[in-house]
N, C-alpha and C. Protein backbone atom coordinates (compact mmCIF):
# COMPACT_ATOMS: atom_id res chain seq x y z
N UNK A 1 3.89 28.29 57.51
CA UNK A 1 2.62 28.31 56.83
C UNK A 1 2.45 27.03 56.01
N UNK A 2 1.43 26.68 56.26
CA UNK A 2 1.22 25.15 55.45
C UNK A 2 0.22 25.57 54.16
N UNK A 3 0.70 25.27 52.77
CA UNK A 3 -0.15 25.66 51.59
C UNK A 3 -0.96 24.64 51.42
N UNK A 4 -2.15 24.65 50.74
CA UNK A 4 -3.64 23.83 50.60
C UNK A 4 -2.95 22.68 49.05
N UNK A 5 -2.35 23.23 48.61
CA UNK A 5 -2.03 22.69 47.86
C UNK A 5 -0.64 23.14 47.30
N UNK A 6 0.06 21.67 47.07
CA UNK A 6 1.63 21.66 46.59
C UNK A 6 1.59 20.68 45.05
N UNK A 7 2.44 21.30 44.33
CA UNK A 7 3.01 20.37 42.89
C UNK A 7 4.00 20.04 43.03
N UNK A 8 4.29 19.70 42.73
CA UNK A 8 6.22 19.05 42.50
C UNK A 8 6.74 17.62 41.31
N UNK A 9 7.28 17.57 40.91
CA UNK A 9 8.10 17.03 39.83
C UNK A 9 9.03 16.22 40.67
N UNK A 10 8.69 14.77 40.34
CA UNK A 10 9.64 13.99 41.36
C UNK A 10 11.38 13.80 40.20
N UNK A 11 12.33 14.03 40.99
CA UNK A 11 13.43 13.69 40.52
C UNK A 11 13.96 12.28 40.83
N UNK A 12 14.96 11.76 39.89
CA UNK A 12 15.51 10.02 39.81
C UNK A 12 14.32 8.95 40.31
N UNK A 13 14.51 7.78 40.85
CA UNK A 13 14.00 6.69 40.70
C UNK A 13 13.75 5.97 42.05
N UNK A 14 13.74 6.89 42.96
CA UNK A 14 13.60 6.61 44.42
C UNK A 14 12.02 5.99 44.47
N UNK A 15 11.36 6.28 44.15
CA UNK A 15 9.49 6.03 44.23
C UNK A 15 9.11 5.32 43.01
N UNK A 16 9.92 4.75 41.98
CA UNK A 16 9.69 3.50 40.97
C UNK A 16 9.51 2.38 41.90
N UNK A 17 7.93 1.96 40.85
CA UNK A 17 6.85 2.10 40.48
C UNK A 17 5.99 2.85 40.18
N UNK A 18 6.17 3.64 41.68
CA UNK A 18 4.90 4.38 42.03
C UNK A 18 4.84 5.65 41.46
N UNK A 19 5.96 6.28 41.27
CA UNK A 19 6.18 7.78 40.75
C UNK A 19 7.37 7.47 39.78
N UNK A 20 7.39 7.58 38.76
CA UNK A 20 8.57 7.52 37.64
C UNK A 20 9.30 8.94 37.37
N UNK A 21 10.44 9.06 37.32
CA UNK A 21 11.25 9.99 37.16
C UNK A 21 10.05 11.17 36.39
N UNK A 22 10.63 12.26 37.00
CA UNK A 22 9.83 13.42 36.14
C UNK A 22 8.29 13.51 35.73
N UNK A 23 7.41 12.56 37.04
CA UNK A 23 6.38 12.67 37.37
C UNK A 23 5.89 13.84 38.15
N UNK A 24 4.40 14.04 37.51
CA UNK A 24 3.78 15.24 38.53
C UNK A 24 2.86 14.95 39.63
N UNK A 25 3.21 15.45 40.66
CA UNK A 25 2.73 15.21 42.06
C UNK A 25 1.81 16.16 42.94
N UNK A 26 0.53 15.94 42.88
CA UNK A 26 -0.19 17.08 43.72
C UNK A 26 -0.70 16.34 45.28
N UNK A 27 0.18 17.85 46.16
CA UNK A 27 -0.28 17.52 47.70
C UNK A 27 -0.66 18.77 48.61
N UNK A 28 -1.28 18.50 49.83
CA UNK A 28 -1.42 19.06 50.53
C UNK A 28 -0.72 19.44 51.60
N UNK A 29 -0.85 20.41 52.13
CA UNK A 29 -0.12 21.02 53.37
C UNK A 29 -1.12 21.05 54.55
N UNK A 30 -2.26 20.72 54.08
CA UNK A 30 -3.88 20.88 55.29
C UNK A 30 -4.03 19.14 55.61
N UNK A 31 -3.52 18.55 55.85
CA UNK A 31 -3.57 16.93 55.97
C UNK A 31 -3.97 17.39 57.72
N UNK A 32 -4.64 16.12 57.83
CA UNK A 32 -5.26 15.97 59.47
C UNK A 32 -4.19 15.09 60.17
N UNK A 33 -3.73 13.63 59.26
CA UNK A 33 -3.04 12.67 59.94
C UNK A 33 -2.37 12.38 58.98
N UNK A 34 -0.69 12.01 59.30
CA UNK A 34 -0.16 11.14 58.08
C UNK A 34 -0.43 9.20 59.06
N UNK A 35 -0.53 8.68 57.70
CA UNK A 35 -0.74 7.30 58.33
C UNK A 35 0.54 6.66 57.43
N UNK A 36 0.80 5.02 58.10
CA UNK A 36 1.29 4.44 57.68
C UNK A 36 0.88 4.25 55.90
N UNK A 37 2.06 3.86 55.04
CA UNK A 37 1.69 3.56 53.86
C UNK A 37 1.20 5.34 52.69
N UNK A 38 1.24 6.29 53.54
CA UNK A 38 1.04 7.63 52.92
C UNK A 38 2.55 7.67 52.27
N UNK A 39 2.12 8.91 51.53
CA UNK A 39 3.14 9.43 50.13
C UNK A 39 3.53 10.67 51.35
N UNK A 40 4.37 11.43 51.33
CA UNK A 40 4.72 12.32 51.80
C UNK A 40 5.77 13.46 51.37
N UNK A 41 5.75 14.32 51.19
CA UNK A 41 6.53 15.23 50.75
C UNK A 41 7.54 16.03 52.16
N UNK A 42 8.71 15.81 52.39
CA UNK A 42 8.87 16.83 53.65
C UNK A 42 10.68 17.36 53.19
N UNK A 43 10.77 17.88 54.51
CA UNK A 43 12.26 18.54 54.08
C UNK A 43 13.61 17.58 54.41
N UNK A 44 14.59 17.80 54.10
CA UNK A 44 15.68 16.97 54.15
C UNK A 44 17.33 17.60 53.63
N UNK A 45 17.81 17.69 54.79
CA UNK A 45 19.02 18.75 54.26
C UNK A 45 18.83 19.64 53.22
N UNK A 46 17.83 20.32 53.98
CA UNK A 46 17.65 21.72 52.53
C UNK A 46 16.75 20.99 51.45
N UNK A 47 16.46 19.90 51.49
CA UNK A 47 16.11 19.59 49.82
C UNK A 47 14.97 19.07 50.84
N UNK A 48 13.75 19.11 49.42
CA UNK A 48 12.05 18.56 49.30
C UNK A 48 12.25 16.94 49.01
N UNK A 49 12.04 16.22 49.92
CA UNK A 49 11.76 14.60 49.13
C UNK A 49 10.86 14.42 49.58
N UNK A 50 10.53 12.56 48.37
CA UNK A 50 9.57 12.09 48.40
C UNK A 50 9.39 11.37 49.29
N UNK A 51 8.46 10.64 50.16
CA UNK A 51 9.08 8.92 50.48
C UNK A 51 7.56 8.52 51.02
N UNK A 52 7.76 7.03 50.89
CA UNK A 52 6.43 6.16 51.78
C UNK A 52 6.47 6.36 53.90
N UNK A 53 5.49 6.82 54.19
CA UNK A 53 5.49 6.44 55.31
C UNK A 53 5.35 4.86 55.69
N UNK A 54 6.69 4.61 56.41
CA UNK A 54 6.62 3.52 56.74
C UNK A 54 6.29 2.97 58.46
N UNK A 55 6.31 4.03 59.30
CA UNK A 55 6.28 3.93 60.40
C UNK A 55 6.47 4.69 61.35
N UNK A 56 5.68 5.36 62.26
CA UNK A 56 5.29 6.38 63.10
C UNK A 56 5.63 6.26 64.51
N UNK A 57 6.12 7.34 65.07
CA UNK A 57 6.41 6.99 66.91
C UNK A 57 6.78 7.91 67.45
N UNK A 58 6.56 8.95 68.51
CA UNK A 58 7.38 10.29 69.10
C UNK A 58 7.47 10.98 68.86
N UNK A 59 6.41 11.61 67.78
CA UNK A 59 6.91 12.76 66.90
C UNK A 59 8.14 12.66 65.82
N UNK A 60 7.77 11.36 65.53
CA UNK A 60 9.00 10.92 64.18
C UNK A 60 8.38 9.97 63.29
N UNK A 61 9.10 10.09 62.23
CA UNK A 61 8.17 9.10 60.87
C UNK A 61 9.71 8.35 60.76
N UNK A 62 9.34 7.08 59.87
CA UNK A 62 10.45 6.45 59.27
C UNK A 62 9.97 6.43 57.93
N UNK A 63 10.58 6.91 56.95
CA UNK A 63 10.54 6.94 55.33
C UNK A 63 11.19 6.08 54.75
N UNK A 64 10.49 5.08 53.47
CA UNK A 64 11.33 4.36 53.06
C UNK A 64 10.93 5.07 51.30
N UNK A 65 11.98 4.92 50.35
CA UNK A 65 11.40 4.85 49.11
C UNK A 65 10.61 3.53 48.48
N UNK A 66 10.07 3.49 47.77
CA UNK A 66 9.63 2.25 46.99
C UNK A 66 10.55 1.30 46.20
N UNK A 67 11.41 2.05 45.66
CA UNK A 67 12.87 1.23 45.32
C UNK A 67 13.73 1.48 45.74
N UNK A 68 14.21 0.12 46.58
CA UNK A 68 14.78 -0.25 47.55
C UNK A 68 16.62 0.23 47.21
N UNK A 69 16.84 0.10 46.03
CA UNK A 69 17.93 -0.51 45.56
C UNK A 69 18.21 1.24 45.14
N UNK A 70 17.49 2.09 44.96
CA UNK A 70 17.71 3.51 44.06
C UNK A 70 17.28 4.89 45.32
N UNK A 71 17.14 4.00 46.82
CA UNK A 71 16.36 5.19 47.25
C UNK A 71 17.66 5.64 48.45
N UNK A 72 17.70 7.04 48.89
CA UNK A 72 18.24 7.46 50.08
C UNK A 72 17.18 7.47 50.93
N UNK A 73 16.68 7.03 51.85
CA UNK A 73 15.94 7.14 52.97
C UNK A 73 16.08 7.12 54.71
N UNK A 74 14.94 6.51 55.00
CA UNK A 74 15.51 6.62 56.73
C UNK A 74 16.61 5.15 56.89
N UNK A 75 16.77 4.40 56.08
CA UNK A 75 17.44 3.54 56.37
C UNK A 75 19.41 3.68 56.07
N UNK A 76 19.23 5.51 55.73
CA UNK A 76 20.44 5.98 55.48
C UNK A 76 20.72 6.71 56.75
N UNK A 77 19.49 7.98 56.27
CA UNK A 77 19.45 8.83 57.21
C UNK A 77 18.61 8.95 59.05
N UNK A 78 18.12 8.03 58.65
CA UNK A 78 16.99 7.66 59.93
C UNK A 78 15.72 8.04 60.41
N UNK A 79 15.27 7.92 61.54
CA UNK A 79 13.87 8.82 61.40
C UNK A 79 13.68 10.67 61.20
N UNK A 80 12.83 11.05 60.91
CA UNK A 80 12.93 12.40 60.61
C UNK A 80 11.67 12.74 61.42
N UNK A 81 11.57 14.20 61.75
CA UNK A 81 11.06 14.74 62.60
C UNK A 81 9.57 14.64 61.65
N UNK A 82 8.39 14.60 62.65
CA UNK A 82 7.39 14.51 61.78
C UNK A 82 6.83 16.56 61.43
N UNK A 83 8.09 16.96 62.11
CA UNK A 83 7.48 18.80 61.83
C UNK A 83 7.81 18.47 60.20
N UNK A 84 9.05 17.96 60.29
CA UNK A 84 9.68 18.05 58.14
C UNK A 84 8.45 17.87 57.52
N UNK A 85 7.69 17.05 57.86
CA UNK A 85 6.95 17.14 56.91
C UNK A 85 5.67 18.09 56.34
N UNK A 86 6.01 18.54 54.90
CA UNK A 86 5.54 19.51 54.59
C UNK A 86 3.86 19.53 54.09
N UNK A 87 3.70 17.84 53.55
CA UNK A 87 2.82 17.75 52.85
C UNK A 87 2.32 15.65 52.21
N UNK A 88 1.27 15.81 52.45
CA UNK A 88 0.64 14.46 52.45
C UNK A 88 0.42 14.50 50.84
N UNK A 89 1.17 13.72 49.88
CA UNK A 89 0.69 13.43 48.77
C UNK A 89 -1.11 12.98 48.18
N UNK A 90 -1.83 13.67 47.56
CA UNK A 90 -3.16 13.08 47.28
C UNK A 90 -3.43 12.58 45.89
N UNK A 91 -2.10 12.76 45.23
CA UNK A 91 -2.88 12.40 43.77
C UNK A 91 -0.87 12.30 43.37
N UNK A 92 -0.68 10.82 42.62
CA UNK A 92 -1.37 9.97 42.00
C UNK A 92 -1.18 9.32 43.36
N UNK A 93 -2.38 8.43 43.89
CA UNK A 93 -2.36 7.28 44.66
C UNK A 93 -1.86 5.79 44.52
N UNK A 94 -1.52 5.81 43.56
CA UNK A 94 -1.78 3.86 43.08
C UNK A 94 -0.45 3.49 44.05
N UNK A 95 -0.22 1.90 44.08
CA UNK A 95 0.65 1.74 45.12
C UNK A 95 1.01 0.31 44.36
């Protein structure tokens, strides 16, 4: 079931700039398309993360965080299925 709307509280420093530790995050689960450069919320060994869509292909996304130096992403873990994802971030946008 995909919910119309998701909150979440970002944890550590993976999305500095863009999301600072213990920021609040409202998204959707009703998204039409994720595109390059979207916020995304999806699943990941049991756990909810954040990350930038960085790149799309096969039914797979590649996620990067925004800080490079603080983030676990696909450049750990690799591409992730685009089902994980739970939810297209809509608010805060800035980039």
């Amino acid at each position: 079931m995909r919910w119309p709307i998701i909150i979440r509280r970002t944890v550590g420093r993976s999305m500095k700039p863009t999301l600072l530790p213990n920021s609040l995050v409202l998204a959707t689960g009703l998204y039409r398309r994720i595109a390059k450069d979207d916020l995304v919320i999806f699943e990941h060994s049991g756990i909810d993360k954040i990350k930038r869509v960085k790149d799309i292909g096969n039914d797979r996304v590649y996620v990067l965080g925004d800080n490079d130096q603080e983030s676990t992403d696909s450049r750990v873990f690799g591409w992730i299925p685009s089902s994980s994802i739970k939810a297209k971030v809509i608010w805060p946008r800035k980039r």
